[in-house]
Protein backbone atom coordinates (compact mmCIF):
# COMPACT_ATOMS: atom_id res chain seq x y z
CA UNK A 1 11.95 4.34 9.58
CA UNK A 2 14.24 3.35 6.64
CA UNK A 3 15.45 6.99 5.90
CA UNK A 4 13.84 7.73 2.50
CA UNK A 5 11.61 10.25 1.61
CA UNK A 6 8.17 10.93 2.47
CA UNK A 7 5.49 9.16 0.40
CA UNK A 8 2.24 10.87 0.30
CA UNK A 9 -0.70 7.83 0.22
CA UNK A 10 -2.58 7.21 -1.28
CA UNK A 11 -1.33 6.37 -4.88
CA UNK A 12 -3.08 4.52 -7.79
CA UNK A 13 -1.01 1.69 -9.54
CA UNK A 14 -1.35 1.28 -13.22
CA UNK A 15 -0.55 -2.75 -14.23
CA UNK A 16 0.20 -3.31 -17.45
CA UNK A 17 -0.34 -6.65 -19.71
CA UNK A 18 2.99 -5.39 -22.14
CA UNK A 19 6.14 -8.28 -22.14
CA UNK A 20 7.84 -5.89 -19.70
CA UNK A 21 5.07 -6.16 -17.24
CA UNK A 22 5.20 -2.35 -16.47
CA UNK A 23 3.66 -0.89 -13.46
CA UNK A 24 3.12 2.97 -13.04
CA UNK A 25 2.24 5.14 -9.75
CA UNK A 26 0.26 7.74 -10.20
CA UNK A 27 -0.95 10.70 -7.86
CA UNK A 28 -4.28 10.36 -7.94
CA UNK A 29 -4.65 14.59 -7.20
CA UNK A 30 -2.19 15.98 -9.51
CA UNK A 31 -2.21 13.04 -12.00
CA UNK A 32 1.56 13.08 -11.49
CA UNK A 33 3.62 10.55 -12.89
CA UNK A 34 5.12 9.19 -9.58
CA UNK A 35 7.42 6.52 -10.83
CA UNK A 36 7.84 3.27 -13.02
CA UNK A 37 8.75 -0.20 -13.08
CA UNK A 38 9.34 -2.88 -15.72
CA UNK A 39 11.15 -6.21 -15.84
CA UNK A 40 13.91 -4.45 -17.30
């Protein structure tokens, strides 16, 4: 629909309580780091 790539669901989203409120996505079958976000 808006071109990307294929995302494989479902994921697992890590929420962190650091001052750069950083989120990570993680495959929940390989463990795989899938990406990260911050406030940065």
């Amino acid at each position: 629909m808006t071109g990307g790539a294929e995302r494989l669901l479902p994921i697992l989203r890590a929420v962190f309580g650091d001052a750069q409120c950083s989120w990570v996505h993680i495959d929940p079958a390989t463990g795989a780091v899938l990406g990260r976000s911050d406030s940065g």
